[in-house]
PDB file of N, CA and C in Angstrom:
ATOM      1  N   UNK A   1     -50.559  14.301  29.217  1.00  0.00           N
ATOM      2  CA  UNK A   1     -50.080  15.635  29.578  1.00  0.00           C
ATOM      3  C   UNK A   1     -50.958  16.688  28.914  1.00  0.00           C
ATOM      4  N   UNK A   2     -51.397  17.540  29.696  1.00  0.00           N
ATOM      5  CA  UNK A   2     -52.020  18.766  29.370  1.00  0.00           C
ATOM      6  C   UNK A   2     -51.505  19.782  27.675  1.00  0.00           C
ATOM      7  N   UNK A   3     -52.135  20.119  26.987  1.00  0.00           N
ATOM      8  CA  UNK A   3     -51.327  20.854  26.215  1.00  0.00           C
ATOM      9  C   UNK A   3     -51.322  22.464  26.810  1.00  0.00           C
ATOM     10  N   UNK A   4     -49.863  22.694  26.867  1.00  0.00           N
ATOM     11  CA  UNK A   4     -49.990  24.365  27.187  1.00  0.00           C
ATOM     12  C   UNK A   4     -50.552  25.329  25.977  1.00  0.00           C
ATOM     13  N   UNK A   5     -50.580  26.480  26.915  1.00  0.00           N
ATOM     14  CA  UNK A   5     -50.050  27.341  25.821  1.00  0.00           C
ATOM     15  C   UNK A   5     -49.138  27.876  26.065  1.00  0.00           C
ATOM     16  N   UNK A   6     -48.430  28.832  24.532  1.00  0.00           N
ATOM     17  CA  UNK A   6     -47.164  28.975  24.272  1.00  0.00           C
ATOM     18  C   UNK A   6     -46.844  30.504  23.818  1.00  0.00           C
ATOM     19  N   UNK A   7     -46.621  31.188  24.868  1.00  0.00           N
ATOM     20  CA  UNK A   7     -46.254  32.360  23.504  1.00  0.00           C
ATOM     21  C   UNK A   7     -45.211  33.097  23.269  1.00  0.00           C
ATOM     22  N   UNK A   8     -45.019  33.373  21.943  1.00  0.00           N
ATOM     23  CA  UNK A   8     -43.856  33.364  21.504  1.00  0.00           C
ATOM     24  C   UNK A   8     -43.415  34.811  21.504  1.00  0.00           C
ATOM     25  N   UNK A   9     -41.867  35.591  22.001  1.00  0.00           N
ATOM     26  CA  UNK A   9     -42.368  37.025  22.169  1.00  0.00           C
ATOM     27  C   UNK A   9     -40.395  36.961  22.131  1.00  0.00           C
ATOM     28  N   UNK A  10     -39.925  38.269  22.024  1.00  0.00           N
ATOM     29  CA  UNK A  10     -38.622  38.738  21.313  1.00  0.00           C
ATOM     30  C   UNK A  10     -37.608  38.796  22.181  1.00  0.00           C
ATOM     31  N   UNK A  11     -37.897  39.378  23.244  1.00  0.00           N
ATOM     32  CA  UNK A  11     -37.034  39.109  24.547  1.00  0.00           C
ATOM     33  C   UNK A  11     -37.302  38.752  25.993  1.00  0.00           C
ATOM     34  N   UNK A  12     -36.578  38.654  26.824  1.00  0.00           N
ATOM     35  CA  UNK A  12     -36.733  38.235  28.024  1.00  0.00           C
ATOM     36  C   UNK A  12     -37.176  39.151  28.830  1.00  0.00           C
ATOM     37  N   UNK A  13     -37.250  40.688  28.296  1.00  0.00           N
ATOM     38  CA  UNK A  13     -37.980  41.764  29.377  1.00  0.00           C
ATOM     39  C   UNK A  13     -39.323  41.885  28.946  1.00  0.00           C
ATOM     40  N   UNK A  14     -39.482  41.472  27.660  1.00  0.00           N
ATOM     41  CA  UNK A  14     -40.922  40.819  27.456  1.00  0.00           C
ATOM     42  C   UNK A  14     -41.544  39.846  28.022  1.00  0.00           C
ATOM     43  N   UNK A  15     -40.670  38.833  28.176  1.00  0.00           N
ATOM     44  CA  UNK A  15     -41.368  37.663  28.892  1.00  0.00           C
ATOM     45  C   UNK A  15     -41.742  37.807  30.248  1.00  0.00           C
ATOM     46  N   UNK A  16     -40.699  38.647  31.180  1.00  0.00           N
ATOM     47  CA  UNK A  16     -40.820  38.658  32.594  1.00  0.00           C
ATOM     48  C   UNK A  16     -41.886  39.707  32.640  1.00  0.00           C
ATOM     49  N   UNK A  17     -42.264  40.670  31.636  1.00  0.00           N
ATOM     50  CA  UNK A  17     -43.299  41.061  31.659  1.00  0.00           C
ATOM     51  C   UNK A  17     -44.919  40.311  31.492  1.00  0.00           C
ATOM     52  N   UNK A  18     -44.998  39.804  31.002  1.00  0.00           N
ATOM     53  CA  UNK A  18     -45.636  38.688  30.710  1.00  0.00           C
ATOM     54  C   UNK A  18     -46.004  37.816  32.035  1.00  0.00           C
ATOM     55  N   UNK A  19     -45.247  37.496  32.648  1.00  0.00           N
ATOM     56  CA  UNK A  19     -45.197  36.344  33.651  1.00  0.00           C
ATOM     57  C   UNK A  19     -45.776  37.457  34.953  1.00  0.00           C
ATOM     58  N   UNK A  20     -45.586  39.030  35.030  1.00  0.00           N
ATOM     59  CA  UNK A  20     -46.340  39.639  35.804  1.00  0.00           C
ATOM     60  C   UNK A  20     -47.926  39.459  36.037  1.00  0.00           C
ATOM     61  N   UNK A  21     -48.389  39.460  34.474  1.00  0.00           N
ATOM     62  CA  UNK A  21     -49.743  39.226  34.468  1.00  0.00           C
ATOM     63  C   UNK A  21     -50.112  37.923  34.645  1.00  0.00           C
ATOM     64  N   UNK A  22     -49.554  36.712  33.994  1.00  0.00           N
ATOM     65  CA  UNK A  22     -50.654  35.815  33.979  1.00  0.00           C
ATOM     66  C   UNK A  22     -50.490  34.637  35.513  1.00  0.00           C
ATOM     67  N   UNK A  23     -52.020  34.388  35.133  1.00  0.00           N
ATOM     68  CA  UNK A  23     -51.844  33.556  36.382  1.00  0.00           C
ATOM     69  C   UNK A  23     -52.598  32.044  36.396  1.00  0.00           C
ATOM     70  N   UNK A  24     -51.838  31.697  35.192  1.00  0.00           N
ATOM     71  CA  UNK A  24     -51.529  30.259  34.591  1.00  0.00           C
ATOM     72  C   UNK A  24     -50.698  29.967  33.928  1.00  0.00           C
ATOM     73  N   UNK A  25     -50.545  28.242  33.763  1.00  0.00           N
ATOM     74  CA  UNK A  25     -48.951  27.844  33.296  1.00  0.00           C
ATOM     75  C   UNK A  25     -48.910  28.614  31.731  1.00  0.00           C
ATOM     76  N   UNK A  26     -47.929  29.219  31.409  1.00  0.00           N
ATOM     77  CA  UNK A  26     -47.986  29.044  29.935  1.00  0.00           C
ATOM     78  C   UNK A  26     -46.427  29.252  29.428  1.00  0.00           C
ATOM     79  N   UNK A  27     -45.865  28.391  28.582  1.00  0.00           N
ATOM     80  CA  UNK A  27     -44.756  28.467  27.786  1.00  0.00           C
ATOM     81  C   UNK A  27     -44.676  29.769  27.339  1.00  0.00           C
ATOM     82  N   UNK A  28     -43.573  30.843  27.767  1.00  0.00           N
ATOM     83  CA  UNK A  28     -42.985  31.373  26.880  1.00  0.00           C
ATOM     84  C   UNK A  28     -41.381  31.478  26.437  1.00  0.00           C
ATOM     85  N   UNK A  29     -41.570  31.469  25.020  1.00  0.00           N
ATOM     86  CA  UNK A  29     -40.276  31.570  24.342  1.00  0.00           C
ATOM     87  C   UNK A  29     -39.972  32.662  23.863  1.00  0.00           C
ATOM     88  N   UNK A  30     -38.760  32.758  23.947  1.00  0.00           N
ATOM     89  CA  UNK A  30     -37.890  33.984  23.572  1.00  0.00           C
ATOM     90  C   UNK A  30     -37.339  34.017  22.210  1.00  0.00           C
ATOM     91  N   UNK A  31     -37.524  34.220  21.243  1.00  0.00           N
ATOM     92  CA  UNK A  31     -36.374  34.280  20.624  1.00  0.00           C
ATOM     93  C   UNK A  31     -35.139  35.335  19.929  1.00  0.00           C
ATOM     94  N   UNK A  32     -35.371  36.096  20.393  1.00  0.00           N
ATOM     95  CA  UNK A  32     -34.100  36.938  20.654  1.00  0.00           C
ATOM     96  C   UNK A  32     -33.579  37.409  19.257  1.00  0.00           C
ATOM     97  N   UNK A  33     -34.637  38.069  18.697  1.00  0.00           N
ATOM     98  CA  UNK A  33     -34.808  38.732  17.685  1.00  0.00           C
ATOM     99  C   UNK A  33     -34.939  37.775  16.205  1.00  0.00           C
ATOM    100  N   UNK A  34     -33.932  38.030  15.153  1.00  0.00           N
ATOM    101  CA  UNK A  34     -34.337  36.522  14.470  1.00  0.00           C
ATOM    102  C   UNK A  34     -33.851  35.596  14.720  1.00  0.00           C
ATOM    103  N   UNK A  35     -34.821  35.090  13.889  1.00  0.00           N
ATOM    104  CA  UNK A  35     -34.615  33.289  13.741  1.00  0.00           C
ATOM    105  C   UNK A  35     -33.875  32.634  12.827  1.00  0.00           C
ATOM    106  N   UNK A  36     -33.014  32.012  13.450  1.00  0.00           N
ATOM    107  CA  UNK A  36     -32.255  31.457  12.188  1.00  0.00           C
ATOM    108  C   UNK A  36     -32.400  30.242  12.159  1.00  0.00           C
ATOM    109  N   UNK A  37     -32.102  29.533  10.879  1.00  0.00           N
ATOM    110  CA  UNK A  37     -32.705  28.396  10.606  1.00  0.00           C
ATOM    111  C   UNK A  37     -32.218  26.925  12.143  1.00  0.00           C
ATOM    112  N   UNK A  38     -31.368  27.022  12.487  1.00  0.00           N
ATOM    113  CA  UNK A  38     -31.344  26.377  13.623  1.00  0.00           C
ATOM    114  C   UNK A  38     -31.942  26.451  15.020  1.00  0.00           C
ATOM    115  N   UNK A  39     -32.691  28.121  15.114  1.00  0.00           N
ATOM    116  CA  UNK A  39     -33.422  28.218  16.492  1.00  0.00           C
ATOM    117  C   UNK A  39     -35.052  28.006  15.095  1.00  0.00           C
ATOM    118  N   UNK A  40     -35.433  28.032  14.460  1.00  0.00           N
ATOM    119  CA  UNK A  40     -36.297  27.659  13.964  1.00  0.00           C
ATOM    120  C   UNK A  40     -37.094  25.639  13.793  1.00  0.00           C
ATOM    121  N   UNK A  41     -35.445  24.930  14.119  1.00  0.00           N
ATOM    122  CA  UNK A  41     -36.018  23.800  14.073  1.00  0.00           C
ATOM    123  C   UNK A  41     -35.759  23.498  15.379  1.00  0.00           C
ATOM    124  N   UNK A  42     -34.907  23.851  16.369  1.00  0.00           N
ATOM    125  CA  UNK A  42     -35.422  24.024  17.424  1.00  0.00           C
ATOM    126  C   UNK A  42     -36.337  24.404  18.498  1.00  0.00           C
ATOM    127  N   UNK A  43     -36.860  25.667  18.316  1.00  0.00           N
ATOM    128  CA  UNK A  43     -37.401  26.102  19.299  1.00  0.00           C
ATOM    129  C   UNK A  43     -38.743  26.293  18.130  1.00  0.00           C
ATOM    130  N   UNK A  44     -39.179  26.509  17.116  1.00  0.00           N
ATOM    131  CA  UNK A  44     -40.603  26.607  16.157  1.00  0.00           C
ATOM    132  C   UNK A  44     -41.164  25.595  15.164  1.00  0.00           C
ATOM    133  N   UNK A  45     -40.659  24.875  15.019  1.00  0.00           N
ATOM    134  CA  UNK A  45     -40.774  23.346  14.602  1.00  0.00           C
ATOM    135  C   UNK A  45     -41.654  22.623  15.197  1.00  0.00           C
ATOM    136  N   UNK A  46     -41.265  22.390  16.435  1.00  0.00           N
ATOM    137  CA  UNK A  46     -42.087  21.345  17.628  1.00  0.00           C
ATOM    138  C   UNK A  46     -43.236  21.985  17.727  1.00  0.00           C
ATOM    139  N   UNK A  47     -43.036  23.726  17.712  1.00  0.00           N
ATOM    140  CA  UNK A  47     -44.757  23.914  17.865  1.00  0.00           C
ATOM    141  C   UNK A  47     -45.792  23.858  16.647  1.00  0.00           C
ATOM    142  N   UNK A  48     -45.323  23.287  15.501  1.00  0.00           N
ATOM    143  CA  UNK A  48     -46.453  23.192  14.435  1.00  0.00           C
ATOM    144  C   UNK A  48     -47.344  23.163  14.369  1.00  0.00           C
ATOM    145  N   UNK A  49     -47.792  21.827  15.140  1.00  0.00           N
ATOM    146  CA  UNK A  49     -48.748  21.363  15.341  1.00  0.00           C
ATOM    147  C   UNK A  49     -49.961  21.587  16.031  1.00  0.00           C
ATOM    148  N   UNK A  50     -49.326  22.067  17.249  1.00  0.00           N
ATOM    149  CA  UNK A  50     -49.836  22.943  18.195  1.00  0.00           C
ATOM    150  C   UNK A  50     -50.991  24.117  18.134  1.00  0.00           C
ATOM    151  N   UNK A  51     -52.282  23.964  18.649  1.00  0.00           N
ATOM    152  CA  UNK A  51     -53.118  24.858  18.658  1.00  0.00           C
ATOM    153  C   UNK A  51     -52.879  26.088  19.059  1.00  0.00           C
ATOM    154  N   UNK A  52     -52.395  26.140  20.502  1.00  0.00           N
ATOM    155  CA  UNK A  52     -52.522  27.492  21.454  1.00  0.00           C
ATOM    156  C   UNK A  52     -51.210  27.366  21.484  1.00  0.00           C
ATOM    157  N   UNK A  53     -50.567  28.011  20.628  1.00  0.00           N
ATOM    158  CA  UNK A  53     -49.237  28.996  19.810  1.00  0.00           C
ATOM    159  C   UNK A  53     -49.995  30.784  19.793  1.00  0.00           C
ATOM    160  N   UNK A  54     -49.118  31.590  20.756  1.00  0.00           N
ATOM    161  CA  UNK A  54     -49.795  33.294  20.534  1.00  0.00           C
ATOM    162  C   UNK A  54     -48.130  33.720  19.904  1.00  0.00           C
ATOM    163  N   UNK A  55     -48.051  34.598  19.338  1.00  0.00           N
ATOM    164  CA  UNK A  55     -47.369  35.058  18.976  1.00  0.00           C
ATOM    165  C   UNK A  55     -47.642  37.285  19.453  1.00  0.00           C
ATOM    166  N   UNK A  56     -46.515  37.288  20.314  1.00  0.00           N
ATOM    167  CA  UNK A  56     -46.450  38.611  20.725  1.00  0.00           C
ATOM    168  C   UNK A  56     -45.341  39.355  20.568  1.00  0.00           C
ATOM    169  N   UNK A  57     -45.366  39.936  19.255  1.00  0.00           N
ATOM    170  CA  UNK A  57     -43.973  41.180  18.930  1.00  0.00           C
ATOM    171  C   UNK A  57     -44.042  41.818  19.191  1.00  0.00           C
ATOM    172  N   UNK A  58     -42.857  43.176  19.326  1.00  0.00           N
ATOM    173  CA  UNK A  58     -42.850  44.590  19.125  1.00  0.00           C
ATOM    174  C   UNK A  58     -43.261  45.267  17.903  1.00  0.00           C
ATOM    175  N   UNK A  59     -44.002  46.142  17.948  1.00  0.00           N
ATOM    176  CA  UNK A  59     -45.017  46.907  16.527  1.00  0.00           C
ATOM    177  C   UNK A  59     -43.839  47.571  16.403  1.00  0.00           C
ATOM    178  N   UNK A  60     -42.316  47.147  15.690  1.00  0.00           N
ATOM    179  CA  UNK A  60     -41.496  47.916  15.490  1.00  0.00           C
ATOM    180  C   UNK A  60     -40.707  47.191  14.222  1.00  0.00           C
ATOM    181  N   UNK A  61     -39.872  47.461  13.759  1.00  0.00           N
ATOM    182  CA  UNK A  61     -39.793  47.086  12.144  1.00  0.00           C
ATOM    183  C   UNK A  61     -38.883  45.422  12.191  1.00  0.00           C
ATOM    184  N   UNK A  62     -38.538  45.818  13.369  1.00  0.00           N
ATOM    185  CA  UNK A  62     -37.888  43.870  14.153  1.00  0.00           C
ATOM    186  C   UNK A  62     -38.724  43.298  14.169  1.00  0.00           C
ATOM    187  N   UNK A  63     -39.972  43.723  15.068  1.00  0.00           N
ATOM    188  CA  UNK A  63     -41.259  42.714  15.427  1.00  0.00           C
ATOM    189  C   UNK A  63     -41.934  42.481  13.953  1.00  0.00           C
ATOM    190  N   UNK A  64     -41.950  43.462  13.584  1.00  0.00           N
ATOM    191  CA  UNK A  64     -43.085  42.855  11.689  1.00  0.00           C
ATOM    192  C   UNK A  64     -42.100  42.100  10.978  1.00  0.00           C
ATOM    193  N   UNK A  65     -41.052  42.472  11.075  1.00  0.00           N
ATOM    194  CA  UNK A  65     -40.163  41.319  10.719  1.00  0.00           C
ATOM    195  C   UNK A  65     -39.909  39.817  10.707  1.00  0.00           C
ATOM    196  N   UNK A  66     -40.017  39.644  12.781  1.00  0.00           N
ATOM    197  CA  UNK A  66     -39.956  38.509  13.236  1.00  0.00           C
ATOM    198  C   UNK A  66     -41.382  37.856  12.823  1.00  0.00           C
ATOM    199  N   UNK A  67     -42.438  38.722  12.866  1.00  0.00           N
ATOM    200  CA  UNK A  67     -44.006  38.492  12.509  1.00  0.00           C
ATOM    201  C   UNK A  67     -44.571  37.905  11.817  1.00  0.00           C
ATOM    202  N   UNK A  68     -43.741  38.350  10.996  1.00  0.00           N
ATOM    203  CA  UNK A  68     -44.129  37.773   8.997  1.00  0.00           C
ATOM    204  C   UNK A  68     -43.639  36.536   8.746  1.00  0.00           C
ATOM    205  N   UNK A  69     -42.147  36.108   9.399  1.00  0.00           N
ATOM    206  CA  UNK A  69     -41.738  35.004   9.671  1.00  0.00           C
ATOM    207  C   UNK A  69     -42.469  34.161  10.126  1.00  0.00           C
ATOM    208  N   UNK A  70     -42.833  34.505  11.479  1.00  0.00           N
ATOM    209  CA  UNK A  70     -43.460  33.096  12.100  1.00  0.00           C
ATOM    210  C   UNK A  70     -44.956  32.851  11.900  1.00  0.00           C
ATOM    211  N   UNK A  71     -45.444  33.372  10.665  1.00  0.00           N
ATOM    212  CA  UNK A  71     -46.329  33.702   9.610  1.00  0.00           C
ATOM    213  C   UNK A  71     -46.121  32.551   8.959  1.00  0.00           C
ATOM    214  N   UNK A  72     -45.205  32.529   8.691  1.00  0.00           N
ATOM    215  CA  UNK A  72     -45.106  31.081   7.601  1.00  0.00           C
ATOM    216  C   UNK A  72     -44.527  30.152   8.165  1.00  0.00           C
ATOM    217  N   UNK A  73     -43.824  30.219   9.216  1.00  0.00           N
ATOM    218  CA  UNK A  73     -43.631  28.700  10.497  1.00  0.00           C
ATOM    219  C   UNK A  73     -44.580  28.178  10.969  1.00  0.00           C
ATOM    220  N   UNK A  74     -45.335  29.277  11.425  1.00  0.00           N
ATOM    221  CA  UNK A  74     -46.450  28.565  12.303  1.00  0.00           C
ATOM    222  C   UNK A  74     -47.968  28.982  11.734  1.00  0.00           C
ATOM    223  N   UNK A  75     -47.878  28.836  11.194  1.00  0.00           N
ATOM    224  CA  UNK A  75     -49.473  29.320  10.178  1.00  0.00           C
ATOM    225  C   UNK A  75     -51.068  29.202  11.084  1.00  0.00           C
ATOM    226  N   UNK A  76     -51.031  28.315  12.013  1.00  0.00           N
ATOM    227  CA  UNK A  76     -51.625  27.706  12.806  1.00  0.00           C
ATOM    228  C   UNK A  76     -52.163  29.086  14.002  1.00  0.00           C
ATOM    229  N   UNK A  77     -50.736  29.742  14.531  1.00  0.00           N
ATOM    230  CA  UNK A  77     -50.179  30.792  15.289  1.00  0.00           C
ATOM    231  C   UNK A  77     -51.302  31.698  15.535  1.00  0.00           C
ATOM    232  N   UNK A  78     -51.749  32.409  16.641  1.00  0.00           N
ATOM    233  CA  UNK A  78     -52.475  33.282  16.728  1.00  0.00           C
ATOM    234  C   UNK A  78     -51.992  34.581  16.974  1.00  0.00           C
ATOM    235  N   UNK A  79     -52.218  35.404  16.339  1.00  0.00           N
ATOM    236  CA  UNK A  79     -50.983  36.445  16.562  1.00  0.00           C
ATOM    237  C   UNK A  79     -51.979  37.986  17.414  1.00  0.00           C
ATOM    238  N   UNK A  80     -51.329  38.178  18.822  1.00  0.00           N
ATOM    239  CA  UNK A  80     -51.316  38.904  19.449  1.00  0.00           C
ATOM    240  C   UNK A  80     -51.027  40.283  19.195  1.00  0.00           C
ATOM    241  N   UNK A  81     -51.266  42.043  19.200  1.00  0.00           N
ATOM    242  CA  UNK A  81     -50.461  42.889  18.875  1.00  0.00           C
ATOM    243  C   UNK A  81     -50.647  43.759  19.898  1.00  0.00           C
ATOM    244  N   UNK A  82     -49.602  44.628  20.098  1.00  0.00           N
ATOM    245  CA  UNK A  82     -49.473  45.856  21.115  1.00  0.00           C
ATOM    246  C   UNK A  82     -49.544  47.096  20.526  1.00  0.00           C
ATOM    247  N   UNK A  83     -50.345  47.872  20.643  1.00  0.00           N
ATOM    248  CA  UNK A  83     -50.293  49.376  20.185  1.00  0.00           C
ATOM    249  C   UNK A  83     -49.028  49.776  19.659  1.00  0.00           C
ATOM    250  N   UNK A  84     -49.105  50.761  18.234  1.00  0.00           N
ATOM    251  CA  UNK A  84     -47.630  51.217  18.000  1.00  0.00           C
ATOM    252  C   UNK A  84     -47.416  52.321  18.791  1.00  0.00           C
ATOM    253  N   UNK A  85     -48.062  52.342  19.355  1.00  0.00           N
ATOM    254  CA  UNK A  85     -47.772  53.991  20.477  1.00  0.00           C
ATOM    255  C   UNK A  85     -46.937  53.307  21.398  1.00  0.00           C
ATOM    256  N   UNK A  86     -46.651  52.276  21.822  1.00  0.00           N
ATOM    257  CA  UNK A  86     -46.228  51.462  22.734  1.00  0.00           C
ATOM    258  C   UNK A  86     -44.772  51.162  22.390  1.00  0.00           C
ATOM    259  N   UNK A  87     -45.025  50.622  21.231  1.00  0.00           N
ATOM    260  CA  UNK A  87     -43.938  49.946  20.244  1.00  0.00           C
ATOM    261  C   UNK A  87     -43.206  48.621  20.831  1.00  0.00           C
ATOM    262  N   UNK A  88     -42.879  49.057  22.171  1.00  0.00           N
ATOM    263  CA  UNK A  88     -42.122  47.365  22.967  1.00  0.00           C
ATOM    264  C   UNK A  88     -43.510  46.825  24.044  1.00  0.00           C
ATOM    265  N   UNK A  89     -43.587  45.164  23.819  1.00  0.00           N
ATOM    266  CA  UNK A  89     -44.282  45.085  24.472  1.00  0.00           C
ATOM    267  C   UNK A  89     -43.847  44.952  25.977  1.00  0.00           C
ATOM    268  N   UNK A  90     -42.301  45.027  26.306  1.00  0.00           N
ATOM    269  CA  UNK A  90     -42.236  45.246  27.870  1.00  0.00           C
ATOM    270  C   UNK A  90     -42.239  46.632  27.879  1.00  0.00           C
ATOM    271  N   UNK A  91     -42.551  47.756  27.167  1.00  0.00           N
ATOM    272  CA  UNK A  91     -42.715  49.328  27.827  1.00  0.00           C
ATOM    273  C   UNK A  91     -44.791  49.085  27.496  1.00  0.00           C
ATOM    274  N   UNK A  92     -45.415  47.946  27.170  1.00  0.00           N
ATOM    275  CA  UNK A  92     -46.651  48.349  27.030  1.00  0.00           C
ATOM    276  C   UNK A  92     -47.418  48.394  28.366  1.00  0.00           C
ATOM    277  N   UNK A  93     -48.437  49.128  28.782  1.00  0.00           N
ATOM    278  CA  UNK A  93     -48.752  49.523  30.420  1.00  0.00           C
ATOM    279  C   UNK A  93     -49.264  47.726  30.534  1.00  0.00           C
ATOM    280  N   UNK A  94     -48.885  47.637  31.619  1.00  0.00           N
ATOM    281  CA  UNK A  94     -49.382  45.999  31.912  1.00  0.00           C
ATOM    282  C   UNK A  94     -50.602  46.262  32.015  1.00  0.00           C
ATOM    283  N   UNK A  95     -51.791  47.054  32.297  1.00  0.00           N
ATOM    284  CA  UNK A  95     -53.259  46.924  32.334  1.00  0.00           C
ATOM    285  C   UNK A  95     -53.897  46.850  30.879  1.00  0.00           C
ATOM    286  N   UNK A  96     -53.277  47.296  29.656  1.00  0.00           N
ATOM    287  CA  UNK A  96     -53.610  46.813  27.829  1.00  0.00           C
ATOM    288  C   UNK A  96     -52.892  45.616  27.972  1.00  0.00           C
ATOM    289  N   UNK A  97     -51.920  45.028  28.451  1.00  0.00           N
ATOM    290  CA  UNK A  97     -51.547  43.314  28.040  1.00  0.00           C
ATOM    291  C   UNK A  97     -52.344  42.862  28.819  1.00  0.00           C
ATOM    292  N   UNK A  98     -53.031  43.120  29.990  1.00  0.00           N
ATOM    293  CA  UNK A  98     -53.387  41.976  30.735  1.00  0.00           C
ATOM    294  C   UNK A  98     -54.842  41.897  29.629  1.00  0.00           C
ATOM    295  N   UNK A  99     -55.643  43.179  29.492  1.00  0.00           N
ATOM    296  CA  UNK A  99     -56.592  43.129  28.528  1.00  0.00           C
ATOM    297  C   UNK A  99     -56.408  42.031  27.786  1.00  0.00           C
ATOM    298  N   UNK A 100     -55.207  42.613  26.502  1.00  0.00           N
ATOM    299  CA  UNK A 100     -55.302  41.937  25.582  1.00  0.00           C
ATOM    300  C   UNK A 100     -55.522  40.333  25.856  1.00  0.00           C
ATOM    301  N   UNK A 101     -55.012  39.757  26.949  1.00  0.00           N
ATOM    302  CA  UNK A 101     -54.288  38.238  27.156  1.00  0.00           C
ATOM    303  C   UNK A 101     -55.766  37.723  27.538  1.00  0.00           C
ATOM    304  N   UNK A 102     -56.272  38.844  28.531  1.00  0.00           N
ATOM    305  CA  UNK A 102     -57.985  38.240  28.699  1.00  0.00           C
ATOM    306  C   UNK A 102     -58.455  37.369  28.008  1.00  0.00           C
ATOM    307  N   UNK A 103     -59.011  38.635  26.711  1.00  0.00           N
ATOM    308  CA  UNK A 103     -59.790  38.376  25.261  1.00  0.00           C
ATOM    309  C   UNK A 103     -59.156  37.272  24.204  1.00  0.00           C
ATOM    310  N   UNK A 104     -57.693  36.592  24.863  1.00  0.00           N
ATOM    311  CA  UNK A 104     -57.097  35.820  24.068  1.00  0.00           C
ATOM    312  C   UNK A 104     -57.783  34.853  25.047  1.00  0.00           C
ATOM    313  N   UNK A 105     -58.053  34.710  26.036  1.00  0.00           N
ATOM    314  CA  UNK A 105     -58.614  33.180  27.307  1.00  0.00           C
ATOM    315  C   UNK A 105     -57.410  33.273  27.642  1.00  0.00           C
ATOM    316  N   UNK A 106     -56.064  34.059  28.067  1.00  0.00           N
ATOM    317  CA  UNK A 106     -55.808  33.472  29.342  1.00  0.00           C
ATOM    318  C   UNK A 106     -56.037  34.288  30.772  1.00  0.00           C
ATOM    319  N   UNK A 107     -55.759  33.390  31.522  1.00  0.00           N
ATOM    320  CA  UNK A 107     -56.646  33.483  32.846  1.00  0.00           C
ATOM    321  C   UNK A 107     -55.012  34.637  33.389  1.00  0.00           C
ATOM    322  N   UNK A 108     -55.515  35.541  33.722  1.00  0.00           N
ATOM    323  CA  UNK A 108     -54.193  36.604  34.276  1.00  0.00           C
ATOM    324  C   UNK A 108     -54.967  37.334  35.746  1.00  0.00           C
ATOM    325  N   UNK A 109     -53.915  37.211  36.463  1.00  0.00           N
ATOM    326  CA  UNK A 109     -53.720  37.658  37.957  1.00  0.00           C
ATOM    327  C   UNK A 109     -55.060  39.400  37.808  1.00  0.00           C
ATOM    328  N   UNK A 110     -55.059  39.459  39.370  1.00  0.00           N
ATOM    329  CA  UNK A 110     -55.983  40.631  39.731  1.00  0.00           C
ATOM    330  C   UNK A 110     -54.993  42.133  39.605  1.00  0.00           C
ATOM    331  N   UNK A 111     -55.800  42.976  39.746  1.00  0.00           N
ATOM    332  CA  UNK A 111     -55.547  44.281  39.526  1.00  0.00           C
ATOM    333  C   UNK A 111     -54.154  44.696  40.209  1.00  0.00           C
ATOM    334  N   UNK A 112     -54.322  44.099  41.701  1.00  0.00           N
ATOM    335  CA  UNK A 112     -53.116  44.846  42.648  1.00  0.00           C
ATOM    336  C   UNK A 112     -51.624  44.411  42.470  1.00  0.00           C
ATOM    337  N   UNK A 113     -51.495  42.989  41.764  1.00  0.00           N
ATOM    338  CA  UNK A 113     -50.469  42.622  41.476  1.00  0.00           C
ATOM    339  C   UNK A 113     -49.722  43.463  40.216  1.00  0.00           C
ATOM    340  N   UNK A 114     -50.682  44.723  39.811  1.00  0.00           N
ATOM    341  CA  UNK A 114     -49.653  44.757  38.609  1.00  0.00           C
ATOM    342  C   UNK A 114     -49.141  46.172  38.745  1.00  0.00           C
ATOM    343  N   UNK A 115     -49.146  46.595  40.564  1.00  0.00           N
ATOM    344  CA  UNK A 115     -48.084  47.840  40.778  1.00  0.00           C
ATOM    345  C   UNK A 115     -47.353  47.583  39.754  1.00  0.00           C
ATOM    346  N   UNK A 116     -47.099  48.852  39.465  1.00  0.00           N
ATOM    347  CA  UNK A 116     -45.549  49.043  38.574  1.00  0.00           C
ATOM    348  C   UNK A 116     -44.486  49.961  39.616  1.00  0.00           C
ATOM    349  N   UNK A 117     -43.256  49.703  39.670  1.00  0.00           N
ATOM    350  CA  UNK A 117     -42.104  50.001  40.454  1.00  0.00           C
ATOM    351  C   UNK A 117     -42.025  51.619  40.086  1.00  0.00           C
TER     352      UNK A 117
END
C-alpha cells in the first residue's frame, strides 16, 4: 500500500477547504481543537512514524496551542502556516493555500476550480 499523506488541521471547514484545492489522495484529520490524551493515541500515535505528516493550524492562540503540541507528538511533522492576517485557515483565500500546498509537493487542482461562492 502506497503511503499517503496526511494533514493534520483543526476543523472540518478547514478540511473541506482543503479538499477544494487538492487534486490527490491525501488523509486529512481533524482534530477539533485539543487533543486529549485519548484522540492523541488514537488519531496521532499511528502517525509517528510516518514521513508525509503536514500539520496546518489557525495562526490564532488555539492553533499555536494545538501546534506546539503536535510538536512533541509528531516531531517528524512538517508544519505548514497561514498568514496571521488570515488567522483561520478556512477564511485563508484558497489561491495562498493552494500556493502554500504546491511548495509543500502536493499536486492541487487548476485555477478555475477554486471560484469562491
Amino acid at each position: 500500500m502506497d503511503v499517503q499523506k496526511v494533514i493534520i488541521v483543526e476543523g472540518k471547514t478547514d478540511r473541506e477547504r482543503l479538499l477544494q484545492i487538492l487534486a490527490e489522495p491525501v488523509e486529512i484529520i481533524c482534530t477539533y481543537g485539543t487533543l486529549s490524551a485519548d484522540k492523541i493515541e488514537e488519531l496521532i500515535l499511528p502517525l509517528h512514524d510516518e514521513d508525509d505528516v503536514y500539520i496546518l493550524v489557525d495562526a490564532d492562540h488555539a492553533g499555536n496551542k494545538l501546534r506546539s503540541q503536535l510538536k512533541r507528538e509528531l516531531p517528524n511533522a512538517r508544519h505548514l502556516y497561514t498568514r496571521k492576517m488570515y488567522r483561520e485557515v478556512a477564511r485563508t483565500p484558497i489561491e495562498y493555500l493552494a500556493d502554500l500546498l504546491m511548495k509543500a509537493h502536493f499536486v492541487v487542482q487548476s485555477t478555475p476550480c477554486w471560484r469562491e461562492a
